[in-house]
PDB file of N, CA and C in Angstrom:
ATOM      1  N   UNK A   1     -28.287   1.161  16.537  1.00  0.00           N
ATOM      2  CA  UNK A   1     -29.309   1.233  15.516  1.00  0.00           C
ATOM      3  C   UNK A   1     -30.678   1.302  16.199  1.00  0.00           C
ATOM      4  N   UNK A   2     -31.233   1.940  15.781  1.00  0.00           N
ATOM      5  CA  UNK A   2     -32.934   2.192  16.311  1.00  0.00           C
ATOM      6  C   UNK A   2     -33.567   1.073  16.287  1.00  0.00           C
ATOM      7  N   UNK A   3     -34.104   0.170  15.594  1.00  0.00           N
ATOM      8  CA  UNK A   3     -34.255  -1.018  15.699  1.00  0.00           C
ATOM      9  C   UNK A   3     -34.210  -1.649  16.767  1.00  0.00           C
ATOM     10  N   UNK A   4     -32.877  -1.888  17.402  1.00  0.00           N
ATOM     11  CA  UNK A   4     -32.101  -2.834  17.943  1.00  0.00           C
ATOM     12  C   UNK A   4     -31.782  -4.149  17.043  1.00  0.00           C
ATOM     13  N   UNK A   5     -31.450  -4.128  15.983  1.00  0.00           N
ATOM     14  CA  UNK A   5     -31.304  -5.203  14.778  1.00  0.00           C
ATOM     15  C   UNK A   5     -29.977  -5.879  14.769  1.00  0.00           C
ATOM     16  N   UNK A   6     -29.315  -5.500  15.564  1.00  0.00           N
ATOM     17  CA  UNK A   6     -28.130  -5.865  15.962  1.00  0.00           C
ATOM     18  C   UNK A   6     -28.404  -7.167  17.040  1.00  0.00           C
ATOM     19  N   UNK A   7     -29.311  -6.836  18.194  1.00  0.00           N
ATOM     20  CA  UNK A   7     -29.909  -7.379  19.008  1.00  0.00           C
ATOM     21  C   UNK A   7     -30.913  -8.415  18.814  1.00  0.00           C
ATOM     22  N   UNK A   8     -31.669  -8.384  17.915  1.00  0.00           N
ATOM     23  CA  UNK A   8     -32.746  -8.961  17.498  1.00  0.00           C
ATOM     24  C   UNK A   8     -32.598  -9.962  16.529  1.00  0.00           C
ATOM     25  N   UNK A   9     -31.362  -9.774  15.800  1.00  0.00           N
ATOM     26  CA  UNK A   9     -31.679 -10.558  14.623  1.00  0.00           C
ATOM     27  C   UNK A   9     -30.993 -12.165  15.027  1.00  0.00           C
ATOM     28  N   UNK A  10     -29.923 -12.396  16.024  1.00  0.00           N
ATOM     29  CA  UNK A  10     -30.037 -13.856  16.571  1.00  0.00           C
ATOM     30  C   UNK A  10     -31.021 -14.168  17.013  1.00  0.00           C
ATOM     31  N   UNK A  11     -32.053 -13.622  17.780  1.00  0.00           N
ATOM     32  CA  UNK A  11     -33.628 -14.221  18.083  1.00  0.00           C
ATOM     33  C   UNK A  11     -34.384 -14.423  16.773  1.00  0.00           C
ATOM     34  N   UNK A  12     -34.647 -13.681  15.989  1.00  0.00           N
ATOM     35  CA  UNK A  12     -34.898 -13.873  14.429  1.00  0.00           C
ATOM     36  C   UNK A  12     -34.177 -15.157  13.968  1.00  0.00           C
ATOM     37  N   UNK A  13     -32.793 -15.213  13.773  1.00  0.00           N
ATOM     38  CA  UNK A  13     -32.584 -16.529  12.995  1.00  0.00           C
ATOM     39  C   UNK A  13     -32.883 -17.747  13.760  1.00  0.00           C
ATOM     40  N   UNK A  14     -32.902 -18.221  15.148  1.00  0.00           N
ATOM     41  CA  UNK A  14     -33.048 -18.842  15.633  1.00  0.00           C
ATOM     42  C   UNK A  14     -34.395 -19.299  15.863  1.00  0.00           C
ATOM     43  N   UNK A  15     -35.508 -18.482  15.697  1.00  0.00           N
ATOM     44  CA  UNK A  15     -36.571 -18.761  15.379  1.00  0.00           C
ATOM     45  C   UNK A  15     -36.972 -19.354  14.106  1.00  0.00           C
ATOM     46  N   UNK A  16     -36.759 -18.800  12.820  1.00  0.00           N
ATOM     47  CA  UNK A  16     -36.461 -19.582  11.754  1.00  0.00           C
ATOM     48  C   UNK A  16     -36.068 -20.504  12.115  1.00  0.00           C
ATOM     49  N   UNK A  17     -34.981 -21.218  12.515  1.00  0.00           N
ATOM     50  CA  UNK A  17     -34.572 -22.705  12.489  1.00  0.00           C
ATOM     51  C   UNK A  17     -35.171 -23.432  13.273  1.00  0.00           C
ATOM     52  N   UNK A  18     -35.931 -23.021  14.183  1.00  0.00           N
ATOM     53  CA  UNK A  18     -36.899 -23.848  15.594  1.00  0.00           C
ATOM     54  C   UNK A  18     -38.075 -23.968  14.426  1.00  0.00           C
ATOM     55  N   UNK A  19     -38.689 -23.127  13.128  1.00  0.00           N
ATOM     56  CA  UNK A  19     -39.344 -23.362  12.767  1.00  0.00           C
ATOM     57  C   UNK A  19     -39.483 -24.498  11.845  1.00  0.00           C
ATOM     58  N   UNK A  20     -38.053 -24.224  11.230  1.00  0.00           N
ATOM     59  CA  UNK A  20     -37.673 -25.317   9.955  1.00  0.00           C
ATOM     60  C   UNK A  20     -38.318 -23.983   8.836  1.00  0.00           C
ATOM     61  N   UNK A  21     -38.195 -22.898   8.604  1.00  0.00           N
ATOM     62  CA  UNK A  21     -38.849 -22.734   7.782  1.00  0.00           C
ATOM     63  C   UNK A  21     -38.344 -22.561   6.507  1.00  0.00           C
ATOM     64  N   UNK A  22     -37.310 -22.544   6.390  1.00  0.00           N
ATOM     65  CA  UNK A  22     -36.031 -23.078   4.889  1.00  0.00           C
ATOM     66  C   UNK A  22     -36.853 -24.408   4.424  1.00  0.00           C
ATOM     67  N   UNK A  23     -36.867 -25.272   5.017  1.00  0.00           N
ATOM     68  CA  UNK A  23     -37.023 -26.589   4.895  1.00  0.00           C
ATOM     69  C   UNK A  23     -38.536 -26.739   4.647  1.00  0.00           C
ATOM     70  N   UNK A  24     -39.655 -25.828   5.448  1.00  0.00           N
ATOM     71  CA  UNK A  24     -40.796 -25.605   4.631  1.00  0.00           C
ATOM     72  C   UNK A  24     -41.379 -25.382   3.507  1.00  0.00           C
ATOM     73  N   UNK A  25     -40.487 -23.950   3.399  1.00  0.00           N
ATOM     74  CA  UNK A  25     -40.513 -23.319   1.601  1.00  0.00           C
ATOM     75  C   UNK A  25     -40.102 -24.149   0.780  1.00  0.00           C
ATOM     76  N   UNK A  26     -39.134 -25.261   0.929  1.00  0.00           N
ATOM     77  CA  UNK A  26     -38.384 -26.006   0.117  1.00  0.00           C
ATOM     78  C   UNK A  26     -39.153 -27.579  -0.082  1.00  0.00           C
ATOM     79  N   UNK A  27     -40.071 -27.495   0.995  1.00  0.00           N
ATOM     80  CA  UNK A  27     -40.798 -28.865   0.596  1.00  0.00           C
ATOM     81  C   UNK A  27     -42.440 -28.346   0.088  1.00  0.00           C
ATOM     82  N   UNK A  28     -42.268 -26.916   0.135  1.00  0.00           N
ATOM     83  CA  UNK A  28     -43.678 -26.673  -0.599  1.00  0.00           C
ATOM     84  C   UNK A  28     -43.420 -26.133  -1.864  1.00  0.00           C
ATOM     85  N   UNK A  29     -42.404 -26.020  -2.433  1.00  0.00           N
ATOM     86  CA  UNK A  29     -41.666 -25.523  -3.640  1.00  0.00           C
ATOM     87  C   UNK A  29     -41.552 -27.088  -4.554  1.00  0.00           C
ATOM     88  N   UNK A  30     -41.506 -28.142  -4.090  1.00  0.00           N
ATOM     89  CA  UNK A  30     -41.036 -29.488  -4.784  1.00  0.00           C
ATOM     90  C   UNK A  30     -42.398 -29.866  -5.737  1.00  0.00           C
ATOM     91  N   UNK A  31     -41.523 -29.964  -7.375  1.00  0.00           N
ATOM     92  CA  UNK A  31     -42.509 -30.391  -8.131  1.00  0.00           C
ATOM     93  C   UNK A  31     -43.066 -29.036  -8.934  1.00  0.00           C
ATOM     94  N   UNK A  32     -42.916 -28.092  -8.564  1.00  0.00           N
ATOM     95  CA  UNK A  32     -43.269 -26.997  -8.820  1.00  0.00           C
ATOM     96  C   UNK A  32     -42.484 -26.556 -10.119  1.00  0.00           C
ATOM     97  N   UNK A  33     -43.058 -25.680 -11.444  1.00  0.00           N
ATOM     98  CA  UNK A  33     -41.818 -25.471 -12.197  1.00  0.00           C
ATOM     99  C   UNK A  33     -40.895 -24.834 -11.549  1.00  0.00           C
ATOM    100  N   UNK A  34     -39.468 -25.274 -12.524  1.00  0.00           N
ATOM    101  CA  UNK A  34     -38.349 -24.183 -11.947  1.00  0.00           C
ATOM    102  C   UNK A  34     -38.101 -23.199 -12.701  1.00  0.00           C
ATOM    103  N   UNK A  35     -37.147 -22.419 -11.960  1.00  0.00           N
ATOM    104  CA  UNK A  35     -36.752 -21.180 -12.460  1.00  0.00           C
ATOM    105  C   UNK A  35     -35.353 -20.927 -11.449  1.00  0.00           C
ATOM    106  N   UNK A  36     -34.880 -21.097 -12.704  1.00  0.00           N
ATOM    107  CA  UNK A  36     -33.105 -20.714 -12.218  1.00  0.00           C
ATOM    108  C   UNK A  36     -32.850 -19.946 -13.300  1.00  0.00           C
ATOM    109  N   UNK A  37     -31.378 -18.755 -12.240  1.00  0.00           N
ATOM    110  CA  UNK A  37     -31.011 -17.744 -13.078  1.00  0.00           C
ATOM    111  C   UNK A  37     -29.699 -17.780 -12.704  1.00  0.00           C
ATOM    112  N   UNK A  38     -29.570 -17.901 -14.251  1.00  0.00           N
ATOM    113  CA  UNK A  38     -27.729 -18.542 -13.953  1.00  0.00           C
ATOM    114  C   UNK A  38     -26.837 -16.975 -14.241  1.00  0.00           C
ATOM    115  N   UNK A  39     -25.631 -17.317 -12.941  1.00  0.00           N
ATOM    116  CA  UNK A  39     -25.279 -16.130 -12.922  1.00  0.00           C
ATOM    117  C   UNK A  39     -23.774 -16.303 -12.870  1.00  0.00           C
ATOM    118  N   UNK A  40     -22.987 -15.665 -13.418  1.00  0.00           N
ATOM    119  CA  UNK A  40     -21.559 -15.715 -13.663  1.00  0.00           C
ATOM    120  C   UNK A  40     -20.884 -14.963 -13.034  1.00  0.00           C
ATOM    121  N   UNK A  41     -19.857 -15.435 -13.377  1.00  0.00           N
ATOM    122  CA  UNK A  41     -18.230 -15.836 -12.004  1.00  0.00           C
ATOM    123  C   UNK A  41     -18.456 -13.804 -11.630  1.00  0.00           C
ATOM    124  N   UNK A  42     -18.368 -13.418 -10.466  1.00  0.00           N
ATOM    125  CA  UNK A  42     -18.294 -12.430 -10.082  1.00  0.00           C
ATOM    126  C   UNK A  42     -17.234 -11.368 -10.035  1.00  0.00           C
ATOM    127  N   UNK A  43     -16.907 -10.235 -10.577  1.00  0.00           N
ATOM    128  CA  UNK A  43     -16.164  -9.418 -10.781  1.00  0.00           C
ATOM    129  C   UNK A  43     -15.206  -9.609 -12.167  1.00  0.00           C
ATOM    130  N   UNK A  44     -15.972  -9.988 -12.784  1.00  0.00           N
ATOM    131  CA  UNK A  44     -14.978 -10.770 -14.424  1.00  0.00           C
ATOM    132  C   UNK A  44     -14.527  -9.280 -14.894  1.00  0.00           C
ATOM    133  N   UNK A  45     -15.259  -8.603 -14.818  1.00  0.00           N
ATOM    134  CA  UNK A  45     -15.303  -7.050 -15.521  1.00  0.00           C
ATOM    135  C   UNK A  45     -14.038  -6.169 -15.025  1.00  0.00           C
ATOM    136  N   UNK A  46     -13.831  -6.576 -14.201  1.00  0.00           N
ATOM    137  CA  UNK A  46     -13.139  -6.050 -13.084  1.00  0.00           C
ATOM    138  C   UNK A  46     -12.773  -5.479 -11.783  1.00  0.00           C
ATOM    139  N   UNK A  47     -12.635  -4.279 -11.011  1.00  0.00           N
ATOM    140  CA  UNK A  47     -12.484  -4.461  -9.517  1.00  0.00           C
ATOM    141  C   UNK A  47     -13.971  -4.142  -9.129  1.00  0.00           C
ATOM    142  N   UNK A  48     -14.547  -4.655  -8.134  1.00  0.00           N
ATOM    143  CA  UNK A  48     -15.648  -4.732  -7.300  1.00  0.00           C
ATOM    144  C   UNK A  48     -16.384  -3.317  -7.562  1.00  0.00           C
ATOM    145  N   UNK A  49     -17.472  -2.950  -7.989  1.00  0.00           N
ATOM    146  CA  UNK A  49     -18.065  -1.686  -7.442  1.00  0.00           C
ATOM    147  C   UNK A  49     -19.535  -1.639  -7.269  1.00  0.00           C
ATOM    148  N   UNK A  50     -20.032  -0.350  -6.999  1.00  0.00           N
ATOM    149  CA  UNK A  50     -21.131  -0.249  -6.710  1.00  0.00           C
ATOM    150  C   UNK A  50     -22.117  -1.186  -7.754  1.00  0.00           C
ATOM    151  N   UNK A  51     -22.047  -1.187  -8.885  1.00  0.00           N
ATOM    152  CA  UNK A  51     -23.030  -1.875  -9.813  1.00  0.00           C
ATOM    153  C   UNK A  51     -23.173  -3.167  -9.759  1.00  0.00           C
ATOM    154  N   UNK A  52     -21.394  -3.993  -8.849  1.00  0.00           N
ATOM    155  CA  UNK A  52     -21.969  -5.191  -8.466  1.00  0.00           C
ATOM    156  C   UNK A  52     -22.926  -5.508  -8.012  1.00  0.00           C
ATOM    157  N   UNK A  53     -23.048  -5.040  -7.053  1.00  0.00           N
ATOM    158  CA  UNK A  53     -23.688  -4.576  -5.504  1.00  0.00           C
ATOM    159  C   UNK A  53     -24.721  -4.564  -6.139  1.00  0.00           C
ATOM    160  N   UNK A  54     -25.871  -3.799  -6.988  1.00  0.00           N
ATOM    161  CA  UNK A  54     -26.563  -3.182  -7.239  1.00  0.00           C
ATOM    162  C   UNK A  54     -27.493  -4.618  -8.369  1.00  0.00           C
ATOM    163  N   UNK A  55     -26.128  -4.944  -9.209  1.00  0.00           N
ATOM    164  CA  UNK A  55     -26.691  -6.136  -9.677  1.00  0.00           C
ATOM    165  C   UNK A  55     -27.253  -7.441  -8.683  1.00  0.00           C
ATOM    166  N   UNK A  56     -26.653  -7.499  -7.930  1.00  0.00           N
ATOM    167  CA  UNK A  56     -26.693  -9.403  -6.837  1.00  0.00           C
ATOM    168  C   UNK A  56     -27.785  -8.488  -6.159  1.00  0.00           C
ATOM    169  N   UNK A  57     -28.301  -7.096  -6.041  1.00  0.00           N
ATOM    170  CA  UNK A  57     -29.369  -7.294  -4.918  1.00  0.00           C
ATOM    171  C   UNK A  57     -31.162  -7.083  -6.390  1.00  0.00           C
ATOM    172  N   UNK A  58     -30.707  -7.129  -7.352  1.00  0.00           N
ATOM    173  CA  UNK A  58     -31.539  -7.109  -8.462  1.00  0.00           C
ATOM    174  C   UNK A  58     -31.870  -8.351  -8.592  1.00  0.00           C
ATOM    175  N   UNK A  59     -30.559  -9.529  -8.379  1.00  0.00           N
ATOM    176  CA  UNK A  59     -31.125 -10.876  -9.282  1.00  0.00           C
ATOM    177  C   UNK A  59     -31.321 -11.223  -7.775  1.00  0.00           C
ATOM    178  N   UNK A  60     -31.036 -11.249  -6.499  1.00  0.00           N
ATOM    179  CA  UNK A  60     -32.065 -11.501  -5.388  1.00  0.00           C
ATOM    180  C   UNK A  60     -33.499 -11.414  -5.191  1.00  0.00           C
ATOM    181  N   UNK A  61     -33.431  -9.863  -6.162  1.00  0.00           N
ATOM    182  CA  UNK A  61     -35.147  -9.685  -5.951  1.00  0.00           C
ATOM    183  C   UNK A  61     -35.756 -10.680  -6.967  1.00  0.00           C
ATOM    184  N   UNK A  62     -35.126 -10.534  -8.212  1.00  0.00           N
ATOM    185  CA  UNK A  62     -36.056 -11.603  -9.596  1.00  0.00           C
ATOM    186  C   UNK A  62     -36.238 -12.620  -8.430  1.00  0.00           C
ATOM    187  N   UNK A  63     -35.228 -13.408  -8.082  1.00  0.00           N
ATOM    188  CA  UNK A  63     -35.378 -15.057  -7.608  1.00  0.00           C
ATOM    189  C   UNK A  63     -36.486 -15.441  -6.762  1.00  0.00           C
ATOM    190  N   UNK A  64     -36.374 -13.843  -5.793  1.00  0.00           N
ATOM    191  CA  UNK A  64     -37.865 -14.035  -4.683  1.00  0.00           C
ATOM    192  C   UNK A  64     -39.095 -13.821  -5.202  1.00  0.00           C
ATOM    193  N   UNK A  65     -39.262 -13.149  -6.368  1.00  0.00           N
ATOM    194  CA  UNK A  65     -40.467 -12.840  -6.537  1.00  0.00           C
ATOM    195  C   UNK A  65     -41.187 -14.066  -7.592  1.00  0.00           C
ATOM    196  N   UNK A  66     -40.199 -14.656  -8.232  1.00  0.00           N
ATOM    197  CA  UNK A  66     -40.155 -16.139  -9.107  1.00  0.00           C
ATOM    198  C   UNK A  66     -40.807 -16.902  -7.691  1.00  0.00           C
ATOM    199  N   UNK A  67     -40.478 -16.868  -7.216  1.00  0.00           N
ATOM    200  CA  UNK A  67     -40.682 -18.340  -6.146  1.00  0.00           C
ATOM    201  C   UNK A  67     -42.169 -17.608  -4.713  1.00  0.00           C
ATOM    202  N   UNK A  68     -42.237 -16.381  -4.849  1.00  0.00           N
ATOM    203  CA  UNK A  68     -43.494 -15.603  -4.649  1.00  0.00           C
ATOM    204  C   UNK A  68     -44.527 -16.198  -5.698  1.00  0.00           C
ATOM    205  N   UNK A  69     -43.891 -16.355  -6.943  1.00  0.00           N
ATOM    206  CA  UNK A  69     -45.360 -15.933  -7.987  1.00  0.00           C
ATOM    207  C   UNK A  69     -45.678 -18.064  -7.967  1.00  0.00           C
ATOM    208  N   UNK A  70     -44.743 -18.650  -7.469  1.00  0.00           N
ATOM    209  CA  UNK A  70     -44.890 -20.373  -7.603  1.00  0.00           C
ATOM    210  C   UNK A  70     -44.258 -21.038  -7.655  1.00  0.00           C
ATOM    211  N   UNK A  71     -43.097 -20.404  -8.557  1.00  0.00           N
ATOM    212  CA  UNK A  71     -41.631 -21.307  -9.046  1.00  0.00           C
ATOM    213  C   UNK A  71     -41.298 -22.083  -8.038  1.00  0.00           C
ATOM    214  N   UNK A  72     -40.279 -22.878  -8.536  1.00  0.00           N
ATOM    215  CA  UNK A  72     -39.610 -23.459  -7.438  1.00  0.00           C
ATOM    216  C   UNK A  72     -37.988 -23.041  -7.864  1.00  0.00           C
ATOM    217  N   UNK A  73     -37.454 -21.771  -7.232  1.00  0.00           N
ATOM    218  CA  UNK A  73     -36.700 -20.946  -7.830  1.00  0.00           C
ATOM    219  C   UNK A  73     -35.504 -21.154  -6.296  1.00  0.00           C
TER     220      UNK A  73
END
């Protein structure tokens, strides 16, 4: 991959965790309203397809941009 993202991304997570920065967002998120988006049992509809896919990277984006705009999401 052009990138090297294959390469890079254990230096990436490992930096995150030297940072704590899960544990940042999550103690600057406390107290904050919430916002949860409740989401049901996966593939009920039936076999796996693209629209799953398409849905879980939709309610990924709502959740980040909830907790972008203040939430504590």
């Amino acid at each position: 991959m052009r990138g090297n993202l294959a390469q890079r991304e254990p230096q990436m997570l490992a930096h995150w965790e030297e940072t704590a920065l899960y544990k940042r967002i999550r103690e600057n998120s406390a107290g904050r309203e919430k916002f949860i988006l409740h989401d049901g049992p996966p593939y009920a509809n039936g076999d796996i397809h693209i629209g799953h896919a398409l849905n879980k990277i939709i309610k990924d984006i709502i959740v980040k941009s909830r907790q972008m705009e203040g939430f504590d999401s």
